[in-house]
Protein backbone atom coordinates (compact mmCIF):
# COMPACT_ATOMS: atom_id res chain seq x y z
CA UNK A 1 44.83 22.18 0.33
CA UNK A 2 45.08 20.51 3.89
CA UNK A 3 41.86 22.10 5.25
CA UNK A 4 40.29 21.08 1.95
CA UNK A 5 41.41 17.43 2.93
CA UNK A 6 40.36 17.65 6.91
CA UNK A 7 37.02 18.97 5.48
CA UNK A 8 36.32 16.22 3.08
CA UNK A 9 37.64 13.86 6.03
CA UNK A 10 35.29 14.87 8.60
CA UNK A 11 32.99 15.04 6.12
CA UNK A 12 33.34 11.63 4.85
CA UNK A 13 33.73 10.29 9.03
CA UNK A 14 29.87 12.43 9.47
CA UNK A 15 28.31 10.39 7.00
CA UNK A 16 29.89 6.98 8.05
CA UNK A 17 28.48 8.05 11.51
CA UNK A 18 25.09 8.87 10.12
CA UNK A 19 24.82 5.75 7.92
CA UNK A 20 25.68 3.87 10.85
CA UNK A 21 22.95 5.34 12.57
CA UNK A 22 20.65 4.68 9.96
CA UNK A 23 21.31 1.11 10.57
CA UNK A 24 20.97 0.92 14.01
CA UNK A 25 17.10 0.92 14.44
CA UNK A 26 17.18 0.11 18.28
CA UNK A 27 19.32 3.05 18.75
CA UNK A 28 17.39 5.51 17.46
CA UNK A 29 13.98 4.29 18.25
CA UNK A 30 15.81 4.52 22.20
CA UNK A 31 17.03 7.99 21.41
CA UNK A 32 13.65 9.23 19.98
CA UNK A 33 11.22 7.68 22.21
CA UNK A 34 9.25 6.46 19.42
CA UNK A 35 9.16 4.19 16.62
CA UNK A 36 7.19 4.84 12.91
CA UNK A 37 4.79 2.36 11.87
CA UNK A 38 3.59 2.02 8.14
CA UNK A 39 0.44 1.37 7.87
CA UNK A 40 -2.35 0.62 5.07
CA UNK A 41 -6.05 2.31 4.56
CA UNK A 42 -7.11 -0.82 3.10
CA UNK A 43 -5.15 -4.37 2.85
CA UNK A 44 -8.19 -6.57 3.64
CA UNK A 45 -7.99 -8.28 7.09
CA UNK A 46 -3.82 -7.66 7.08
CA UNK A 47 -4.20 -3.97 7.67
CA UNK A 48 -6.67 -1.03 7.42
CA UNK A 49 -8.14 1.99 8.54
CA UNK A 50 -11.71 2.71 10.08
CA UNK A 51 -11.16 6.26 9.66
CA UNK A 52 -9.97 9.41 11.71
CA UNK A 53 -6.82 7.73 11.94
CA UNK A 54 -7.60 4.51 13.52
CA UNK A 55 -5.82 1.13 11.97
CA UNK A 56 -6.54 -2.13 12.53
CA UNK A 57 -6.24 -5.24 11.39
CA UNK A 58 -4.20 -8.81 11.74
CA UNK A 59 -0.66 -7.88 11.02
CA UNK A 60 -1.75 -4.41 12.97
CA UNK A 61 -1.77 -6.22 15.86
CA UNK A 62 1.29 -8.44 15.81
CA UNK A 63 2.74 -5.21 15.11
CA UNK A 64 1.54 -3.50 18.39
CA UNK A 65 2.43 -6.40 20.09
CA UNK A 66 6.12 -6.35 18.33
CA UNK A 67 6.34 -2.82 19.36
CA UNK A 68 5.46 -3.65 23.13
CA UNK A 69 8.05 -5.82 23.40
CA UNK A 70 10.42 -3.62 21.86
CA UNK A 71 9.46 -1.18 24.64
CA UNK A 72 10.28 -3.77 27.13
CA UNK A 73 13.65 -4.61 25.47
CA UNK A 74 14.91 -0.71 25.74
CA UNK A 75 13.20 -0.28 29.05
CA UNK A 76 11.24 2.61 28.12
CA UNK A 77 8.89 3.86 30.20
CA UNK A 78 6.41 5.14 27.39
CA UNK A 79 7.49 4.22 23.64
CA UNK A 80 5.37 6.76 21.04
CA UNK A 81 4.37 4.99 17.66
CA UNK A 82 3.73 7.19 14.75
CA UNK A 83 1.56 6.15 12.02
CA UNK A 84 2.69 6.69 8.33
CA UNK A 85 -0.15 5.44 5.72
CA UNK A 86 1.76 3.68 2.65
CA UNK A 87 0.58 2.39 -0.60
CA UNK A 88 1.29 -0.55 -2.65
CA UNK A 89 3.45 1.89 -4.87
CA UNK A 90 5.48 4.07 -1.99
CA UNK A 91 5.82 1.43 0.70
CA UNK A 92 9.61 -0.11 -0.26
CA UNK A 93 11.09 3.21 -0.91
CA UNK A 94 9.70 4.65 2.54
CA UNK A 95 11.40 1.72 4.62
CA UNK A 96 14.80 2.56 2.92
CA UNK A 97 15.08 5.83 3.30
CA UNK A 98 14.30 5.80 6.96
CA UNK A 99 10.64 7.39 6.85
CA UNK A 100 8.96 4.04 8.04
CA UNK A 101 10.71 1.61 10.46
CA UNK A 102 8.56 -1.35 10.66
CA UNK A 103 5.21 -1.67 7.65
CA UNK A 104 2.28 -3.60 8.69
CA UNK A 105 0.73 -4.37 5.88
CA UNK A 106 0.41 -6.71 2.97
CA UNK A 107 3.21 -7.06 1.65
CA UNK A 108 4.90 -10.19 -0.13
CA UNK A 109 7.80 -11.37 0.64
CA UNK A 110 10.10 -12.02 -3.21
CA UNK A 111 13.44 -12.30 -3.91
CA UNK A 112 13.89 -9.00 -6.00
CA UNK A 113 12.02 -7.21 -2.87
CA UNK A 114 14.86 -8.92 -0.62
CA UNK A 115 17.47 -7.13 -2.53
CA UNK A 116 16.07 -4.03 -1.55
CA UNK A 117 14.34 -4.33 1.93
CA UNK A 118 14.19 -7.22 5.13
CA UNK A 119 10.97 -9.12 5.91
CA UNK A 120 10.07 -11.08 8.89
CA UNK A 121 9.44 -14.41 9.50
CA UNK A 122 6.31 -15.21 7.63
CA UNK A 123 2.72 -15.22 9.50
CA UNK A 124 0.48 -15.52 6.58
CA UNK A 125 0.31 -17.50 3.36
CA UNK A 126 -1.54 -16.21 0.48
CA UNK A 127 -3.03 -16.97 -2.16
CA UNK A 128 -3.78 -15.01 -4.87
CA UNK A 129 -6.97 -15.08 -7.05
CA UNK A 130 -9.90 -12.93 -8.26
CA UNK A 131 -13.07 -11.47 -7.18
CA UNK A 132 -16.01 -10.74 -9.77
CA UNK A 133 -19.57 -9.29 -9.62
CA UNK A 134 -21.93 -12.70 -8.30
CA UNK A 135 -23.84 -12.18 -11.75
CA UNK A 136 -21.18 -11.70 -13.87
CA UNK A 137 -20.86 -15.91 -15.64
CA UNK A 138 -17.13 -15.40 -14.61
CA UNK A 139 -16.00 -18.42 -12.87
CA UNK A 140 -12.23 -18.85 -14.21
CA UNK A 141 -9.24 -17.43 -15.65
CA UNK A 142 -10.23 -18.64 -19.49
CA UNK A 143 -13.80 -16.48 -19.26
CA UNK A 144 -11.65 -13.45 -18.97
CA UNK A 145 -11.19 -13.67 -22.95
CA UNK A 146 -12.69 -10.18 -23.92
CA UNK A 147 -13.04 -8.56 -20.26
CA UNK A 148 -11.67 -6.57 -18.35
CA UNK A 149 -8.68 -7.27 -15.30
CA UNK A 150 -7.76 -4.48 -12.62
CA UNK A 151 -4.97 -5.20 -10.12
CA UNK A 152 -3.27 -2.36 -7.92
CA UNK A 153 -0.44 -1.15 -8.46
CA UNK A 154 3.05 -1.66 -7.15
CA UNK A 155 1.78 -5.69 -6.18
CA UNK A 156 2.61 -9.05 -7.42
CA UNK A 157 -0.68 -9.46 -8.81
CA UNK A 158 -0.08 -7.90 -11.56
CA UNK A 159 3.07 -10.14 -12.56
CA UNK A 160 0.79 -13.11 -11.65
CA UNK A 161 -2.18 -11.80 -14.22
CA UNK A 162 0.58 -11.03 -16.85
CA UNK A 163 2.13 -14.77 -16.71
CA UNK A 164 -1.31 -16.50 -16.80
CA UNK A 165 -2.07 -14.20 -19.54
CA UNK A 166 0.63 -15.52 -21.79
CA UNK A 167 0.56 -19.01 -20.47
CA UNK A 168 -2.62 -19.89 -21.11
CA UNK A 169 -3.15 -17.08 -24.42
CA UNK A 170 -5.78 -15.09 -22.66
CA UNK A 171 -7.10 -12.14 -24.55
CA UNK A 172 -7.98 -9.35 -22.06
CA UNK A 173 -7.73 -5.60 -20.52
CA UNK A 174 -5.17 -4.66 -17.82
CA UNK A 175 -6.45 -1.43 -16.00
CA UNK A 176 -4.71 -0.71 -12.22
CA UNK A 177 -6.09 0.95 -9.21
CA UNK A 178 -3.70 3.62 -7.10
CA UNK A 179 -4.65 1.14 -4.02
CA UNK A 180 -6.78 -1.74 -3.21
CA UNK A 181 -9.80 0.72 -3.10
CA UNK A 182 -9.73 1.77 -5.98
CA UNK A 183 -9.19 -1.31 -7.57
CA UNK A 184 -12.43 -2.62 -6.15
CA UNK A 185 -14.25 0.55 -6.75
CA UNK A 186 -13.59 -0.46 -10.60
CA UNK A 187 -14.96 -3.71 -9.73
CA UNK A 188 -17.93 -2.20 -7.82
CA UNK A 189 -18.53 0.38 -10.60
CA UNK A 190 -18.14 -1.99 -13.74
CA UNK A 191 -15.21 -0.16 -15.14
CA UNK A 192 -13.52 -3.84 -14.49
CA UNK A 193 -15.11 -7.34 -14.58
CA UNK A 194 -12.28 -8.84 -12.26
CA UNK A 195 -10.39 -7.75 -9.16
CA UNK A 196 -6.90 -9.83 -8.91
CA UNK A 197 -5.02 -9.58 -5.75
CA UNK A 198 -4.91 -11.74 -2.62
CA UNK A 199 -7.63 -13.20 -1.38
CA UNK A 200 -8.03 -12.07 1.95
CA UNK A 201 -7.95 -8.33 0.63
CA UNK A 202 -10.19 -9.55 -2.02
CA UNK A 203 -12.60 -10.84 0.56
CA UNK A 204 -12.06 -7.71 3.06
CA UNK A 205 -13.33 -5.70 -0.19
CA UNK A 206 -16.41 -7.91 -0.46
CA UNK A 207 -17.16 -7.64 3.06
CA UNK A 208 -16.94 -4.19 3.16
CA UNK A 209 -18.76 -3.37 0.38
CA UNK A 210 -22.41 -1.55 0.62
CA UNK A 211 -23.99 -4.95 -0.87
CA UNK A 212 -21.19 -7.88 0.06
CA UNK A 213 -23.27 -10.83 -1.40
CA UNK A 214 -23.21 -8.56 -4.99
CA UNK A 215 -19.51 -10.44 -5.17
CA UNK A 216 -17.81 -13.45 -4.91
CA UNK A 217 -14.25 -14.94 -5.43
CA UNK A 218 -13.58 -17.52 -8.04
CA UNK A 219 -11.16 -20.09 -9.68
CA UNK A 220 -8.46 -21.40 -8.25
CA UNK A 221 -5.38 -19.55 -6.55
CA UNK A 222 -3.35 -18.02 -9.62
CA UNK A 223 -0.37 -17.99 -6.73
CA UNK A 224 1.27 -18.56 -4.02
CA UNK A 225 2.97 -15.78 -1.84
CA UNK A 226 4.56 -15.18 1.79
CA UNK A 227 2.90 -12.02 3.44
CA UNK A 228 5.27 -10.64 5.97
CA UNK A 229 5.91 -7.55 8.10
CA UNK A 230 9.14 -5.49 6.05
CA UNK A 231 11.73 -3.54 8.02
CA UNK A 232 15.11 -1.73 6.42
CA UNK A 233 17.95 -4.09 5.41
CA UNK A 234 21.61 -4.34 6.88
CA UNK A 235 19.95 -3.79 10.34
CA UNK A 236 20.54 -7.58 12.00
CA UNK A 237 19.32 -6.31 15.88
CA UNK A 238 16.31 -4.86 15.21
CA UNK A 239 15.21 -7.85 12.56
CA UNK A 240 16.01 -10.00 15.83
CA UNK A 241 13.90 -8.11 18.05
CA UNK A 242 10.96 -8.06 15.58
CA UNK A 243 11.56 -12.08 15.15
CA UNK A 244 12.07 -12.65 18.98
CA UNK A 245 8.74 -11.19 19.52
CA UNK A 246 6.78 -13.35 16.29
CA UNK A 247 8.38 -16.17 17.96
CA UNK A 248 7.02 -15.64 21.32
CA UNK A 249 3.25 -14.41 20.04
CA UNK A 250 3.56 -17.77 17.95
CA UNK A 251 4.61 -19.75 20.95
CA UNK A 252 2.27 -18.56 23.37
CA UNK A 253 -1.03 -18.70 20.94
CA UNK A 254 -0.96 -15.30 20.36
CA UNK A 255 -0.85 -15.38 16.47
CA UNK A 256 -3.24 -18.26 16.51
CA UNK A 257 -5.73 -16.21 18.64
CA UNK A 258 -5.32 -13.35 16.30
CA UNK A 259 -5.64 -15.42 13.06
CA UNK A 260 -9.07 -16.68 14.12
CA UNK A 261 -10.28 -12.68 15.31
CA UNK A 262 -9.45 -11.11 12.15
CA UNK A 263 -10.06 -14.42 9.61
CA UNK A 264 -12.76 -16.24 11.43
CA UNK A 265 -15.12 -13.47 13.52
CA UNK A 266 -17.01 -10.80 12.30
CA UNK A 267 -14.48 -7.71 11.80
CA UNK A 268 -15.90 -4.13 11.46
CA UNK A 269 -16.83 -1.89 10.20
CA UNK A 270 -19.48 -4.26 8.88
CA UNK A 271 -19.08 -7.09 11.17
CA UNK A 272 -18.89 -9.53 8.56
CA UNK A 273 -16.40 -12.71 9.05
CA UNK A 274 -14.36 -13.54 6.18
CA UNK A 275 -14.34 -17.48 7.14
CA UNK A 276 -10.73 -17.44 5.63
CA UNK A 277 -9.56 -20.92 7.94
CA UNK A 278 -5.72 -20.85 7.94
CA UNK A 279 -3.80 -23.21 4.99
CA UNK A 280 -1.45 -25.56 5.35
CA UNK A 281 1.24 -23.21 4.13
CA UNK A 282 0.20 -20.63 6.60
CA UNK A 283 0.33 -23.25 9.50
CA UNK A 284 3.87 -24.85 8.42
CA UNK A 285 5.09 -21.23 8.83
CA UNK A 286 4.12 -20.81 12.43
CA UNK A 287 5.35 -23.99 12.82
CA UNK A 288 8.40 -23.40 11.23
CA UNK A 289 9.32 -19.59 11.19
CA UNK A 290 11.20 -18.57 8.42
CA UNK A 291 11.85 -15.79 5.46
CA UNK A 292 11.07 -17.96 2.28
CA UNK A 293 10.16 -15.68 -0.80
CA UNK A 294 7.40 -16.35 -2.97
CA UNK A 295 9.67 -18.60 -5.08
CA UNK A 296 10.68 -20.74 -2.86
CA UNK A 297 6.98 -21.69 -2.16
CA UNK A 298 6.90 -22.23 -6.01
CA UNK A 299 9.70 -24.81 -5.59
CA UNK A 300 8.12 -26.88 -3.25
């Protein structure tokens, strides 16, 4: 009966040690010599791929940078990053079960999300609204009456389409793409006659797409929502390190310079500029960092 006992004891001690572990992000990044990055195929300007394994994109960077000065924090010599694509769908779960330490995506930043993972201090502002074929007559929410919506899914989009939909008694379709892609292949194919998501993805889609001036984006925004970089919660060091390091790429013109490369210029793989200028909301978050969710933006 007593070694029963000492068993379940150290037992019980092992996985208080290996939760605490779990929470200390710093640590094990040190210990490891690397740190794992999620990263998207195809998140607009925020985050995507240009194949063979190559990511880019705005929040790709900051996240590079982040990582840099993480390196400099744990005075590594050389600090590894491994890249772990996620989708709209697997992204959450694969920051809290340890498979993904920092994701560089698109992700928005709500209360119900909070409960479950960390975010960053907020970088980018979106809006979220709807892309349609340049031919199509569609020019707001009400000619959707009859047609039919894709969003992707595992995103706020499609809550947004839903609540419009009974708000303002809208008749049509809901179809959903496995990832942004896919959605706009829908789009691209006529399978949908709107694409709803955020409207930098929405543009990336249209700017990489074989014909780009085939599309445009229409009506106003449906939404409001903080994109930010999500990390594991309960882990208050390495949240500081990630924020010390937004901070000082906001400070020093860093995010400013990177906003106008990825928003402004012509991006590949089509070098085609978005022309996305920064909004208000996106500026009063550089200028005042902080980890609103989405509803506080609706409060305002």
């Amino acid at each position: 009966m007593k070694k029963h006992i000492l068993a379940l004891s150290v037992a019980f001690l092992a996985t208080g040690v290996a939760c605490a572990q779990s929470n200390d992000t710093l640590a094990r990044i040190k210990a490891a010599g690397s740190i794992t990055q999620g990263v998207r195929e195809a998140s607009g300007a925020l985050a995507y791929t240009l194949g063979n394994g190559v990511y880019t994109g705005f929040h790709y960077d900051v996240c590079t940078n982040i990582i840099r000065d993480i390196q400099k924090q744990l005075g590594l010599a050389r600090l590894e990053t491994n890249y772990v694509p996620v989708t709209s769908a697997n992204r959450i779960p694969l920051v809290k079960n340890g498979t993904v330490d920092i994701e560089c995506g698109s992700t928005s930043n709500t209360q119900a999300r909070q409960k479950e993972v960390a975010f960053a201090n907020t970088l980018y502002v979106e809006e979220v609204r709807m892309a349609v074929k340049a031919d199509s007559g569609i020019n707001s929410l009400a000619d959707l009456n009859g047609k039919t919506v894709v969003t992707t899914t595992g995103t706020t989009a499609l809550q947004v389409v839903r609540q419009n939909k009974r708000a303002k008694n809208i008749d049509f379709r809901e179809i959903s793409g496995k990832d942004h892609s896919d959605s706009f292949l829908l789009l691209e194919t006529g399978r949908a006659d709107a694409f709803v998501l955020d409207s930098q993805v929405l543009a990336g889609s249209i700017a990489m797409a074989r014909n780009p001036k085939s599309f445009k984006i229409v009506g106003g925004p449906l939404s409001v929502e903080p994109i930010a970089i999500m990390i594991r919660k309960d882990d208050p060091a390495f949240r500081k390190a990630v924020n010390d390091s937004i901070a000082r790429q906001v400070k020093d013109g860093t995010v400013a310079r990177l906003y106008d490369k990825w928003f402004m210029r012509a991006i590949p793989p089509s070098n085609t500029a978005l022309n996305l200028p920064a909004s208000a909301a996106t500026k009063a978050a550089w200028e005042n960092l902080n980890d609103k969710p989405a509803e506080a933006y609706k409060a305002d």
